[in-house]
Protein backbone atom coordinates (compact mmCIF):
# COMPACT_ATOMS: atom_id res chain seq x y z
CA UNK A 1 -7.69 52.37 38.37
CA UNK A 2 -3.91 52.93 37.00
CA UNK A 3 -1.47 52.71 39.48
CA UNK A 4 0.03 56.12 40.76
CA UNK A 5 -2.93 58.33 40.14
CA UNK A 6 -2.96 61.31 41.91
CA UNK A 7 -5.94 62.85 43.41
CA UNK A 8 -6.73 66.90 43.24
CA UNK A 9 -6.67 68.47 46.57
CA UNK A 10 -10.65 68.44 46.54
CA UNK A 11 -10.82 65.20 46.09
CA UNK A 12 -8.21 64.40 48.83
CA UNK A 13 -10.21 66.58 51.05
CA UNK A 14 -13.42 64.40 50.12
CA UNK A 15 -11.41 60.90 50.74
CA UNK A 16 -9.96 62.44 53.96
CA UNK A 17 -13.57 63.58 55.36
CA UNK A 18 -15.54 59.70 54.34
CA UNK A 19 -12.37 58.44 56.80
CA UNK A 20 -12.48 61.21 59.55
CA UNK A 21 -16.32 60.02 59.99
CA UNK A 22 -16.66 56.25 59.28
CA UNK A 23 -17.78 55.45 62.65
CA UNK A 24 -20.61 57.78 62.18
CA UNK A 25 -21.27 56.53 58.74
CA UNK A 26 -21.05 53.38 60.27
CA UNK A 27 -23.74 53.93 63.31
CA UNK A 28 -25.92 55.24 60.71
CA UNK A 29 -25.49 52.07 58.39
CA UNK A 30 -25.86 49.90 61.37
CA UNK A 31 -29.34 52.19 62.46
CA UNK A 32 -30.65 51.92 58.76
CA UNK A 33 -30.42 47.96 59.44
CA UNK A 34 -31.79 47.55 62.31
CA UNK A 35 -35.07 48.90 61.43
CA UNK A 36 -34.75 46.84 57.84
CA UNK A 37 -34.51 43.47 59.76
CA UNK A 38 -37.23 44.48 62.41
CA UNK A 39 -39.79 44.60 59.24
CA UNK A 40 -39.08 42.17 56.85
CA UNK A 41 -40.45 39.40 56.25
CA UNK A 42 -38.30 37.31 53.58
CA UNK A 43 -36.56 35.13 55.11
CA UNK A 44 -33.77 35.41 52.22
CA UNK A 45 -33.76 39.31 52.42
CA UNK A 46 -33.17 38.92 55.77
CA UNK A 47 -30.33 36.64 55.99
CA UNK A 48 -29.00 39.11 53.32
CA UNK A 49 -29.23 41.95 56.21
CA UNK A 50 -28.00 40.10 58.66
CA UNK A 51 -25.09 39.44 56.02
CA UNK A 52 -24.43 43.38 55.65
CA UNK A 53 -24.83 43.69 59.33
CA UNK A 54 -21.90 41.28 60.32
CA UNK A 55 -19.92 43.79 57.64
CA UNK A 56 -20.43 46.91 59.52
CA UNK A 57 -20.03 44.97 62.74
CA UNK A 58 -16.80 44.37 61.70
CA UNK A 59 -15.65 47.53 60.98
CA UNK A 60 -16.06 48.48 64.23
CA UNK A 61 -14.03 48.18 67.77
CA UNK A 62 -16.79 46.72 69.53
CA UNK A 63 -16.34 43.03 71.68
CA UNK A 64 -16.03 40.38 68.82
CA UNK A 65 -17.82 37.92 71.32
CA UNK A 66 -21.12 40.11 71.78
CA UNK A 67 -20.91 40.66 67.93
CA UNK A 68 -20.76 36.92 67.24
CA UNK A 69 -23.71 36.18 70.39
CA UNK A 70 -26.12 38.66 68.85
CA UNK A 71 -25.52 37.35 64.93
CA UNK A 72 -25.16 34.05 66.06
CA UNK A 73 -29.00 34.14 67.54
CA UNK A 74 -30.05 37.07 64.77
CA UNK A 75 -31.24 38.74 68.07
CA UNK A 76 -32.81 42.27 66.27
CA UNK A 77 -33.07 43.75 70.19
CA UNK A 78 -28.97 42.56 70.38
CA UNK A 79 -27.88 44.39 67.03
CA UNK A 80 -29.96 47.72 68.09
CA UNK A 81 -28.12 48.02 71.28
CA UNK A 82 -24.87 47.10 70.01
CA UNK A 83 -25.49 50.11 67.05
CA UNK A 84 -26.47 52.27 70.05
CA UNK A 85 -22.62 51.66 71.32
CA UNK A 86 -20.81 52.94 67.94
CA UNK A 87 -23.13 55.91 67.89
């Protein structure tokens, strides 16, 4: 991207928007997850999810030491509740 590129005021609106509802987009990321880890069965795929998981987790303002406890024992029952909080 070249440096000092300027945006049209649609597409400011659209950048403004994604940030106005990341912790919605983030809920729903963190919903979408939960039900892929409940059903696989790869154990690679899954490590993969629990991967993107600790992402989103991050991104939120929830207590790093229940994020870390629920990851830490891949606890699917854990990382539904704690997506229940940022909803």
């Amino acid at each position: 991207m070249a440096g000092g590129q300027e945006y049209s005021r649609a597409q400011k609106k659209i950048i403004n928007r994604y940030y106005d509802h990341i912790d919605t987009i983030t809920a729903q990321k963190l919903a979408e997850l939960v039900s892929d880890i409940s059903i696989c069965e790869d154990p690679k795929k899954a490590d993969r999810l629990w991967q993107r998981a600790r992402l989103a987790l991050e991104k939120t303002s929830l207590n790093k030491v229940e994020i870390e406890k629920v990851l830490g024992t891949k606890d699917v029952a854990g990382l539904a509740k704690l997506a229940a909080k940022t909803a």
